[in-house]
Structure formats: structure tokens, C-alpha cells
N, C-alpha and C. Protein backbone atom coordinates (compact mmCIF):
# COMPACT_ATOMS: atom_id res chain seq x y z
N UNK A 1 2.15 38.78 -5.15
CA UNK A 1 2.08 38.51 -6.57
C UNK A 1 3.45 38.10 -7.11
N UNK A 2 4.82 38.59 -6.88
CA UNK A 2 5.91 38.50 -7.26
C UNK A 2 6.40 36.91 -6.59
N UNK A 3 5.71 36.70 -5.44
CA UNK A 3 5.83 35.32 -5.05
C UNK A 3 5.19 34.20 -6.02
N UNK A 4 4.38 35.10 -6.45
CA UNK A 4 3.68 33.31 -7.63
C UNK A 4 3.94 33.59 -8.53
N UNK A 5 4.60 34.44 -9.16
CA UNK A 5 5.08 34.82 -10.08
C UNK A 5 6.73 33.99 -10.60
N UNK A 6 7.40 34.19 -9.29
CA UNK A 6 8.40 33.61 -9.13
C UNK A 6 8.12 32.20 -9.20
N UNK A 7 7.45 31.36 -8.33
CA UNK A 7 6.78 30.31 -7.94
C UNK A 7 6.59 29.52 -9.76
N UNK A 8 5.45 30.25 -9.99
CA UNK A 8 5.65 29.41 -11.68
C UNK A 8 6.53 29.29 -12.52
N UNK A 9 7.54 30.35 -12.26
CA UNK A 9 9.00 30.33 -13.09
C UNK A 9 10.18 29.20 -12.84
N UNK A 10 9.67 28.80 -11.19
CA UNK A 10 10.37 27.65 -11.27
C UNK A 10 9.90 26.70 -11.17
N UNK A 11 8.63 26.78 -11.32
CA UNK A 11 8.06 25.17 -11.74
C UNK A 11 8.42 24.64 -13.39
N UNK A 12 8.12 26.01 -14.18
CA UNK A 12 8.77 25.79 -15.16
C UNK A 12 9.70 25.68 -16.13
N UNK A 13 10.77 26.13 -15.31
CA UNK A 13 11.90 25.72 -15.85
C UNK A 13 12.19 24.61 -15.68
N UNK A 14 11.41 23.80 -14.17
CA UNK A 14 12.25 22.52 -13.60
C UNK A 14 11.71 21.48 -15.11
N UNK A 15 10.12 22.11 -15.15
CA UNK A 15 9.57 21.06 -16.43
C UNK A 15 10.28 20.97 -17.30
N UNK A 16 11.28 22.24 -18.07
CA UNK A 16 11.83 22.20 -19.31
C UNK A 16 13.27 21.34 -19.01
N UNK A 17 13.67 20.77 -17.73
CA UNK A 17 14.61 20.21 -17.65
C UNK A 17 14.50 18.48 -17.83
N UNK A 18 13.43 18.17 -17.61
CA UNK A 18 12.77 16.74 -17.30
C UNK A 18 12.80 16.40 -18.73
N UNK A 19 13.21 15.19 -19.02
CA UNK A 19 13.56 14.21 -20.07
C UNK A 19 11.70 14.18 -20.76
N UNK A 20 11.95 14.73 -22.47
CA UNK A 20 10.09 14.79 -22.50
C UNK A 20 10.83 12.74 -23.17
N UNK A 21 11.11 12.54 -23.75
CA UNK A 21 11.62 11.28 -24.13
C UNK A 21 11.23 10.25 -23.44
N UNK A 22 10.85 10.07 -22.03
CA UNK A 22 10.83 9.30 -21.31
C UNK A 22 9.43 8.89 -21.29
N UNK A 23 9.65 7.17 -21.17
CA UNK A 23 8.44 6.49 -21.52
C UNK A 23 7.98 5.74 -20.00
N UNK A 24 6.65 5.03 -20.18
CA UNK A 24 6.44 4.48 -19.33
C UNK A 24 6.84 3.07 -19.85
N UNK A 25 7.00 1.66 -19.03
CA UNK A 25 7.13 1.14 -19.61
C UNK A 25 6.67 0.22 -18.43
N UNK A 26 6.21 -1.31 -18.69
CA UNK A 26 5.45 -2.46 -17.94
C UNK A 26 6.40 -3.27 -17.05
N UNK A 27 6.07 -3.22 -15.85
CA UNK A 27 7.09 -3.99 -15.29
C UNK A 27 7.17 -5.76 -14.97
N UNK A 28 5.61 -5.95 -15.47
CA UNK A 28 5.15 -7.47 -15.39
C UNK A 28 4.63 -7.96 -16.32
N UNK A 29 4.30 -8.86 -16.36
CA UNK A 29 3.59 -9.30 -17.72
C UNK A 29 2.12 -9.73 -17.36
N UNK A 30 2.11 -10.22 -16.02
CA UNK A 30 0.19 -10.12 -15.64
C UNK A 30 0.30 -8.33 -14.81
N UNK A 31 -1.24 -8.06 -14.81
CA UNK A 31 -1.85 -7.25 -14.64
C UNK A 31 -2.41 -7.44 -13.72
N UNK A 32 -2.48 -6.60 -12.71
CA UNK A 32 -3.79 -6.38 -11.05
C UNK A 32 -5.08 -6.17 -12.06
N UNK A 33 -6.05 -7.50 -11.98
CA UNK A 33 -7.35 -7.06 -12.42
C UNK A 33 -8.45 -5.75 -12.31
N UNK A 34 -9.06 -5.63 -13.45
CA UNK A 34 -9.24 -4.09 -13.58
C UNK A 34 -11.09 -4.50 -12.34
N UNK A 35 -11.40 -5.66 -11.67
CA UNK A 35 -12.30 -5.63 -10.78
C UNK A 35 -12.17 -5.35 -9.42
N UNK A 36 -10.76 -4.73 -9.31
CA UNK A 36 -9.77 -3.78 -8.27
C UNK A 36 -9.31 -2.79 -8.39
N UNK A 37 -9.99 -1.92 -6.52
CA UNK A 37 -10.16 -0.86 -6.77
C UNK A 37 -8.12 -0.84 -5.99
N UNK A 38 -7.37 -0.56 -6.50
CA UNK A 38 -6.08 -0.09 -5.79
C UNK A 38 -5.80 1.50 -4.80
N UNK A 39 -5.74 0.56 -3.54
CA UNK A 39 -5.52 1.83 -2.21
C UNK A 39 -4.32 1.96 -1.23
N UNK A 40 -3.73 1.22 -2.09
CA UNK A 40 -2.08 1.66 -1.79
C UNK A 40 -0.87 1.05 -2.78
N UNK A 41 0.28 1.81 -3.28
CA UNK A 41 0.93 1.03 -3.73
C UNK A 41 1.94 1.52 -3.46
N UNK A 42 2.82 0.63 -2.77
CA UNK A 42 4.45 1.03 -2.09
C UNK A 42 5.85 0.48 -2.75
N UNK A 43 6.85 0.90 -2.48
CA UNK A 43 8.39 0.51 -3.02
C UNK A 43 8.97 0.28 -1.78
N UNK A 44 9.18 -0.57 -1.69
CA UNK A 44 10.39 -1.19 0.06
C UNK A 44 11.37 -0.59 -0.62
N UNK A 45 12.18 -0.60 0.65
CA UNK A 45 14.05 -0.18 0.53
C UNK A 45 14.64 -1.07 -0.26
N UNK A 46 13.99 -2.90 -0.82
CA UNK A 46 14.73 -3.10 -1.24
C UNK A 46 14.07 -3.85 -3.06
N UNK A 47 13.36 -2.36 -3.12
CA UNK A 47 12.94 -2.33 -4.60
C UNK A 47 11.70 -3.25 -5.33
N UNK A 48 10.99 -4.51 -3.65
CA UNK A 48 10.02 -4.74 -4.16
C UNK A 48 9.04 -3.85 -4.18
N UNK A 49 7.93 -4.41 -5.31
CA UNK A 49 6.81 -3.64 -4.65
C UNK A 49 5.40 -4.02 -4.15
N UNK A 50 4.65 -3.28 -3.35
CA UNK A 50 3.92 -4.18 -2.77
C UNK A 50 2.58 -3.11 -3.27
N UNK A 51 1.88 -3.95 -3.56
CA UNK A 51 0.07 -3.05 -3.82
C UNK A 51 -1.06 -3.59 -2.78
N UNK A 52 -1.95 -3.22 -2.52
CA UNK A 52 -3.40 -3.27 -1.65
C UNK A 52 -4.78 -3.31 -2.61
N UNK A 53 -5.31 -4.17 -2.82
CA UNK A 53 -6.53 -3.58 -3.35
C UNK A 53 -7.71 -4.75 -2.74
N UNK A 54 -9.33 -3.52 -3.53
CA UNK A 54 -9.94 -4.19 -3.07
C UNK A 54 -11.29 -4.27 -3.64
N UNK A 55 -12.19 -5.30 -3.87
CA UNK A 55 -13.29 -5.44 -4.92
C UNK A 55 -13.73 -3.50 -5.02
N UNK A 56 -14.04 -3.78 -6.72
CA UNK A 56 -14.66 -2.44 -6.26
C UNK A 56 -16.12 -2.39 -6.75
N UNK A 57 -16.31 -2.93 -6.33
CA UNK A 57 -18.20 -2.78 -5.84
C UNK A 57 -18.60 -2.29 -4.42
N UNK A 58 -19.75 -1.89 -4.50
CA UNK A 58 -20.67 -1.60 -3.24
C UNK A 58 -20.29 -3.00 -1.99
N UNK A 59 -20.76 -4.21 -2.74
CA UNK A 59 -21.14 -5.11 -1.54
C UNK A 59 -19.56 -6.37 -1.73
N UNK A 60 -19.02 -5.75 -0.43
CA UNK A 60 -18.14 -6.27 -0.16
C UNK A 60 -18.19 -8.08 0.72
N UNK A 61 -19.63 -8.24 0.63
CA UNK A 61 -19.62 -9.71 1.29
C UNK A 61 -19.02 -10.59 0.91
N UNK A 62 -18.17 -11.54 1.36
CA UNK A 62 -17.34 -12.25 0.63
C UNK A 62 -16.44 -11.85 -0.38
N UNK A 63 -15.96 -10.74 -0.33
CA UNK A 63 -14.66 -10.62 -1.15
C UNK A 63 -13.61 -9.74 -0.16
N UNK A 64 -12.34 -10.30 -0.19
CA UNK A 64 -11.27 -10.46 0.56
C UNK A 64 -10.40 -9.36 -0.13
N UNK A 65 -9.91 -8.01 0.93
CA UNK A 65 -8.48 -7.14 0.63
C UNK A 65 -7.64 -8.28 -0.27
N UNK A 66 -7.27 -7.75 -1.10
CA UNK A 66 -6.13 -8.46 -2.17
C UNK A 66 -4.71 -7.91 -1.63
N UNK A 67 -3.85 -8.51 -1.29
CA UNK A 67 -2.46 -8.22 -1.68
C UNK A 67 -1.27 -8.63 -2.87
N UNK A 68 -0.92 -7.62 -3.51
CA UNK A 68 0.69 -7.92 -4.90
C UNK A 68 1.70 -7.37 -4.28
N UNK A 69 1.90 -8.10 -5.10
CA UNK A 69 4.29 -8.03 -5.03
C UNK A 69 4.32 -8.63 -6.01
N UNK A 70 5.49 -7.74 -5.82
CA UNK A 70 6.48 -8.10 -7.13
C UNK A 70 7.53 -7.57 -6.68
N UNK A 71 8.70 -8.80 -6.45
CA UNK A 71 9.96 -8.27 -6.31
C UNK A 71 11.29 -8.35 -8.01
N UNK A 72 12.67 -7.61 -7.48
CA UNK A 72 13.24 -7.03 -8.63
C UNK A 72 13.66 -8.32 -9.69
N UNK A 73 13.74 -9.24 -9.25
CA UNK A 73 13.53 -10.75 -9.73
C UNK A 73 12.71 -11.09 -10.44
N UNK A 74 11.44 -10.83 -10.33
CA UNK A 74 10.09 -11.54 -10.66
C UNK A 74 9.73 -10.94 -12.08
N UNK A 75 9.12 -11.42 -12.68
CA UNK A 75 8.29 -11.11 -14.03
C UNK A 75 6.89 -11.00 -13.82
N UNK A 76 6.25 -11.52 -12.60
CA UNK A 76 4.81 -11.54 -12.77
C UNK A 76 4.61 -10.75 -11.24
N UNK A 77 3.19 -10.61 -11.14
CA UNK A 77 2.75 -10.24 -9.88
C UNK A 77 2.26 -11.21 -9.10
N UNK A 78 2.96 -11.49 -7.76
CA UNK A 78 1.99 -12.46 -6.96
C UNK A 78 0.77 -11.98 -6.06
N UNK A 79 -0.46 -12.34 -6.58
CA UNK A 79 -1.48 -11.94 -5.97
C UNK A 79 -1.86 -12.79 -5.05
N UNK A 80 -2.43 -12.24 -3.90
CA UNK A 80 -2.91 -13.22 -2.74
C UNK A 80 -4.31 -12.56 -1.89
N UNK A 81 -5.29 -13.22 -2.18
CA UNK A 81 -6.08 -12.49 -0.72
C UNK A 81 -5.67 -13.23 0.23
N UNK A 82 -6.92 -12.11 1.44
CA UNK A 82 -6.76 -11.75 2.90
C UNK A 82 -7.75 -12.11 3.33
N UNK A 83 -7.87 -13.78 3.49
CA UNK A 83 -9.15 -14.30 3.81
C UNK A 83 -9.51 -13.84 4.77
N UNK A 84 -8.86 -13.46 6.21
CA UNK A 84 -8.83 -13.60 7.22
C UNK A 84 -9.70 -11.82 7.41
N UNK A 85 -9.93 -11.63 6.11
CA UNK A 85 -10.05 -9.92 6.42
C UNK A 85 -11.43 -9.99 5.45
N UNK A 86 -12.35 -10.90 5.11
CA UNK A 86 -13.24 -11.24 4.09
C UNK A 86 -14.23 -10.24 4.62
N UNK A 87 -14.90 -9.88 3.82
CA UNK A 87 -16.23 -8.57 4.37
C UNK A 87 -15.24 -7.13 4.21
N UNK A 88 -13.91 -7.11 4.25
CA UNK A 88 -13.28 -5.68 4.65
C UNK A 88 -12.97 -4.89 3.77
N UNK A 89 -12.76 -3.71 3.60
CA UNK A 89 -11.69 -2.88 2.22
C UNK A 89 -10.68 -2.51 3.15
N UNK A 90 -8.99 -2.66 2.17
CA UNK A 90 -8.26 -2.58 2.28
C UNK A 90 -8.30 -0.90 2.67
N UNK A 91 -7.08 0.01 3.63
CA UNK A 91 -6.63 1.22 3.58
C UNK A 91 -5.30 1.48 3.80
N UNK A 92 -4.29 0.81 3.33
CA UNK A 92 -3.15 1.10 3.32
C UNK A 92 -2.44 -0.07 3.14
N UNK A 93 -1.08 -0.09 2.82
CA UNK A 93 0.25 -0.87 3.27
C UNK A 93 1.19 -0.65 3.48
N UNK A 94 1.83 -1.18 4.25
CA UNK A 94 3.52 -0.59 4.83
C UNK A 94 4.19 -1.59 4.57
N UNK A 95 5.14 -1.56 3.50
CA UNK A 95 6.15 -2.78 3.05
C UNK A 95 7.51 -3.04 3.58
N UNK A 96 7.91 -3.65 4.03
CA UNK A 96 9.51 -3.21 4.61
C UNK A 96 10.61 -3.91 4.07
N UNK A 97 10.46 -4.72 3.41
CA UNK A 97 10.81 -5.47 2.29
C UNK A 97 10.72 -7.14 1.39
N UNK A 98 11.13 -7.61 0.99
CA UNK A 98 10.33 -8.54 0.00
C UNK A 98 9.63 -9.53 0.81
N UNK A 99 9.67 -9.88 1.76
CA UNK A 99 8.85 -10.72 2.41
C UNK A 99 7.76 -10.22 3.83
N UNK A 100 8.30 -8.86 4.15
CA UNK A 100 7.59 -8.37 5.14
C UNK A 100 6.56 -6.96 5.25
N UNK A 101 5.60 -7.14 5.20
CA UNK A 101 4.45 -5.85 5.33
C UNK A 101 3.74 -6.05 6.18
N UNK A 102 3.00 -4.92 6.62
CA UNK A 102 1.32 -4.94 7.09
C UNK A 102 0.37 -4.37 6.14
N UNK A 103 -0.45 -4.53 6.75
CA UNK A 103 -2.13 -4.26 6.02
C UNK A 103 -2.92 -3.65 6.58
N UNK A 104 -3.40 -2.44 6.44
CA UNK A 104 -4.78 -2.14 7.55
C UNK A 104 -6.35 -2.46 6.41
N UNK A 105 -7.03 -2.70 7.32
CA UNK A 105 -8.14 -2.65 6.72
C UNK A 105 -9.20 -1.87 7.11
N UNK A 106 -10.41 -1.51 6.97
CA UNK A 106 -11.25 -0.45 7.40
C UNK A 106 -11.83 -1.32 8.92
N UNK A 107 -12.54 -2.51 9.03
CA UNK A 107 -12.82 -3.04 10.01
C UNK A 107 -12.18 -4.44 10.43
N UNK A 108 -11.42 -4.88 9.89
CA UNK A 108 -10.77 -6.32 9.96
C UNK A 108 -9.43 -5.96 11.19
N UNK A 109 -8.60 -4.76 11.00
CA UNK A 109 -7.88 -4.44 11.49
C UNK A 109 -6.55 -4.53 10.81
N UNK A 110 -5.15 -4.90 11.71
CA UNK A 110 -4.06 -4.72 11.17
C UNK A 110 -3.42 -6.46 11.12
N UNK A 111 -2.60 -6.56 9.58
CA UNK A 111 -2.23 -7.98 9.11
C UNK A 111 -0.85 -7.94 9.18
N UNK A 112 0.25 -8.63 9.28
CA UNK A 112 1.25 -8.80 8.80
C UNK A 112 1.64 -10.39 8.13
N UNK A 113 2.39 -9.94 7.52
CA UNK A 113 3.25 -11.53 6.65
C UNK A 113 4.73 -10.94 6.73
N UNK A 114 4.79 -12.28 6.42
CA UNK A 114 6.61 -12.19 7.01
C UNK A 114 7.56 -13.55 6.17
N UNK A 115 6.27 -13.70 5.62
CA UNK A 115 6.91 -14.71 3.92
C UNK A 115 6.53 -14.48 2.56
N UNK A 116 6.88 -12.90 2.75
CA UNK A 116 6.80 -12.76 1.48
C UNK A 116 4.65 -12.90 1.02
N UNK A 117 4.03 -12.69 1.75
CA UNK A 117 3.05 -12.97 1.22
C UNK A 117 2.03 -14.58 0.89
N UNK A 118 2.96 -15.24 1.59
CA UNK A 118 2.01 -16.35 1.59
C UNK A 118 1.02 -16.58 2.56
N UNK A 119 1.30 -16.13 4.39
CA UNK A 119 0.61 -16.17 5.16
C UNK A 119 0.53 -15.02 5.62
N UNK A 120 -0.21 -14.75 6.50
CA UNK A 120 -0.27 -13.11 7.21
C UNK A 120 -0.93 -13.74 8.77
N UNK A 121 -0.58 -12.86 9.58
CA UNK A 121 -1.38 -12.87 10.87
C UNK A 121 -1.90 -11.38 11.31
N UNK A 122 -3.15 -11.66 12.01
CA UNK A 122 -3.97 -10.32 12.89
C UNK A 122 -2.56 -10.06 13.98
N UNK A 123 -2.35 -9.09 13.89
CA UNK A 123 -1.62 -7.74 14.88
C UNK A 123 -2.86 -8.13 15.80
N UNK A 124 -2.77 -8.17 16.96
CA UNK A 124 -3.49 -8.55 17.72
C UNK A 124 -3.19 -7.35 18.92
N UNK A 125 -1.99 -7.04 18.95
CA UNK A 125 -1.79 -6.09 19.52
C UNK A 125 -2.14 -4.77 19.64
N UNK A 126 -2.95 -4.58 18.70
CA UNK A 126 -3.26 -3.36 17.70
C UNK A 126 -4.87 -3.06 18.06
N UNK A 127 -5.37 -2.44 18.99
CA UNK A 127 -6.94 -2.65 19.01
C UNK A 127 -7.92 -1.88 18.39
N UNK A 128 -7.26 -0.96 17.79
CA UNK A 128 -8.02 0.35 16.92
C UNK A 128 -7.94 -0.09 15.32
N UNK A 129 -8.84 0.91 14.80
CA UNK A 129 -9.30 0.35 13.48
C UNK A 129 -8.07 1.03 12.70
N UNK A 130 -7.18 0.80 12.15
CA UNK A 130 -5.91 1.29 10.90
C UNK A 130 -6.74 1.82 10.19
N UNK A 131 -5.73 3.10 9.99
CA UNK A 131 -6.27 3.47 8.25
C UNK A 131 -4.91 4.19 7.42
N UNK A 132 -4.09 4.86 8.51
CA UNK A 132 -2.72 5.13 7.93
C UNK A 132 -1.73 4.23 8.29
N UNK A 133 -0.29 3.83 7.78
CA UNK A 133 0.10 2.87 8.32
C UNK A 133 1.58 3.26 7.62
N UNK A 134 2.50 3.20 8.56
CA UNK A 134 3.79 3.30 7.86
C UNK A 134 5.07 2.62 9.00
N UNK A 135 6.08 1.88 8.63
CA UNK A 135 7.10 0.85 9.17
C UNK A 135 8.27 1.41 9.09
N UNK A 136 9.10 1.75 9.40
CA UNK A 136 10.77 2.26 9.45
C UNK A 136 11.27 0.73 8.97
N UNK A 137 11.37 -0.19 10.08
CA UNK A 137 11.59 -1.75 10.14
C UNK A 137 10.98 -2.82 10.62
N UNK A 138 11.12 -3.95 10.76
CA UNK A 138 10.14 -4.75 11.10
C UNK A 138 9.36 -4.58 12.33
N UNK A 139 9.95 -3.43 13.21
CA UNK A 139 9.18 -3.36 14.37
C UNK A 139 9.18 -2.08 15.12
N UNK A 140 9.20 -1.19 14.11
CA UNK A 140 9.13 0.03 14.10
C UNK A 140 8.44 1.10 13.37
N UNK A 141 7.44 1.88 13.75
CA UNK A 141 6.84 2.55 12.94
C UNK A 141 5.56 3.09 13.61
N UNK A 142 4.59 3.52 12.62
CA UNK A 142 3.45 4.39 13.24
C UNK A 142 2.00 3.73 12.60
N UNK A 143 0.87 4.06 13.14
CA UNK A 143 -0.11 4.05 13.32
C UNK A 143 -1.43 5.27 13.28
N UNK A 144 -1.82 5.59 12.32
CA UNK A 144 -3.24 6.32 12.64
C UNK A 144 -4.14 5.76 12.92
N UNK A 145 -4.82 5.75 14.25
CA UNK A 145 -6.52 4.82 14.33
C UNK A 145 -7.28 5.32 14.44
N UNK A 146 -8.18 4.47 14.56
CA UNK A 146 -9.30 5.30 15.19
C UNK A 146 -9.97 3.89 16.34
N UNK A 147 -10.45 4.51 17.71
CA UNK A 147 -11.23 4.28 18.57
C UNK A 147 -12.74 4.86 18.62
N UNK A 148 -12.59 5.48 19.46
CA UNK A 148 -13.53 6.82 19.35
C UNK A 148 -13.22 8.17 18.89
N UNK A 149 -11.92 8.13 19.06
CA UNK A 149 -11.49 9.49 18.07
C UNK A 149 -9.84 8.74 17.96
N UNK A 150 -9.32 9.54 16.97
CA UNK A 150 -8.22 9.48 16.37
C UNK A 150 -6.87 8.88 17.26
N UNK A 151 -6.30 8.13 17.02
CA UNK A 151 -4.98 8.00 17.30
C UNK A 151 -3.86 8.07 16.82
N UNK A 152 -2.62 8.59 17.32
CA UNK A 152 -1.34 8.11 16.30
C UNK A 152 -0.59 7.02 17.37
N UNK A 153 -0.53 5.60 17.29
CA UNK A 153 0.61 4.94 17.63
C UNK A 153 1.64 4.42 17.03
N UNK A 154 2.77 4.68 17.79
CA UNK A 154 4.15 4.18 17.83
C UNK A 154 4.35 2.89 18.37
N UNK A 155 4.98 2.26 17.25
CA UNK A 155 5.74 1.09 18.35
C UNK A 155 6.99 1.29 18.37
């Protein structure tokens, strides 16, 4: 008891230290359409940011994982689908910075671009279905899949 006791005392003091003043404020001037469901949104090391989304309806036929960015430059969001991933929902992204990420998708598999978002290619290397996904650097990082049961790979 003296443990949660303690425990809430410093949750709340930390609250009474936090700026109440502080606003949110818009970082673009377009908006990720509200007919997207968003399932990841990341900050690279070098302050872009990168989002995932994906129709949010039931029937995903013909509608394509969306990818945004927006780097510290930009005023707008560049949106792009993932033709190459059409039928799929997005489950993650790993950004590594303004021109380089991957993508997992639920059955399409794993994407990368490496311009910033204009093109992407299938990881081909990759034979399990992504669903967690995280990059140190361009060629480093981890993997949750799934096969028949779970994986974690490293490259």
C-alpha cells in the first residue's frame, strides 16, 4: 500500500511540474484524410515524420496502405499510396530518415523507399508476414513475423 501510495505522489507532483500553458499546435496545413484509419506514426533522428495509414472500412479491395511525411522543411504532408500493397492494411513503419523507411503490411509484406517516398520496393528478402518493425539504420534492425508461429528477425 505505501508503494502506491508513494507511486501516486510522484506521478503527481511530476504533473504539477508540466507547463499547463502549453498548447497543441498544427504542423501542416493539409490534413491525413479523416477516411484513414492511422497505424503508425514515427519521428526519424532527423525530425521528419513519417505516418502509415489505411482505408478504414471493412472491404479493403482496391484500396492501397497510404504513406505521409513531412519533413522539418515542408509545410504540407506528402501523401503517397502503396500500390504495390493494394488489397492490404498497413501495420507499422520504421523511418530512418527523410527519404528512407519500411512498411509492413498485414499480407503484402515488407516495402522500402529510399526517395523519400516516391518509389518503394518489396523486401524480398523478408518471407514472413511483418507486423512489428523497427530500423537502427538503413540496414539494421528487427523484425516481428509471423510464419506459422512468431518470429523476431535481425538483420
Amino acid at each position: 500500500m505505501k508503494f502506491k501510495t508513494l507511486l501516486l505522489f510522484i506521478v503527481f507532483a511530476f504533473n504539477i511540474q508540466m507547463d499547463v500553458s502549453a498548447q497543441w499546435e498544427p504542423i501542416a496545413s493539409n490534413t491525413i484524410r479523416s477516411a484513414y484509419r492511422i497505424y503508425g506514426l514515427k519521428v526519424a533522428p532527423d525530425e521528419s515524420i513519417w505516418a502509415g495509414s489505411t482505408f478504414d472500412g471493412s472491404n479493403l479491395s482496391g484500396r492501397s496502405p497510404v504513406v505521409h511525411r513531412i519533413t522539418p522543411n515542408s509545410e504540407d504532408w506528402d501523401e503517397r499510396g502503396v500500390t504495390m500493397a493494394a488489397g492490404n492494411a498497413g501495420y507499422d513503419i520504421a523511418p530512418i530518415d527523410e527519404t528512407t523507411a519500411y512498411l509492413s503490411t498485414n499480407r503484402g509484406g515488407l516495402f522500402k523507399t529510399t526517395d523519400g517516398n516516391k518509389t518503394r520496393q518489396k523486401v524480398e528478402s523478408y518471407p514472413y508476414r511483418p507486423y512489428q518493425i523497427h530500423f537502427f539504420n538503413k540496414n539494421e534492425g528487427w523484425i516481428l513475423g509471423r510464419a506459422t508461429t512468431f518470429r523476431i528477425i535481425m538483420s
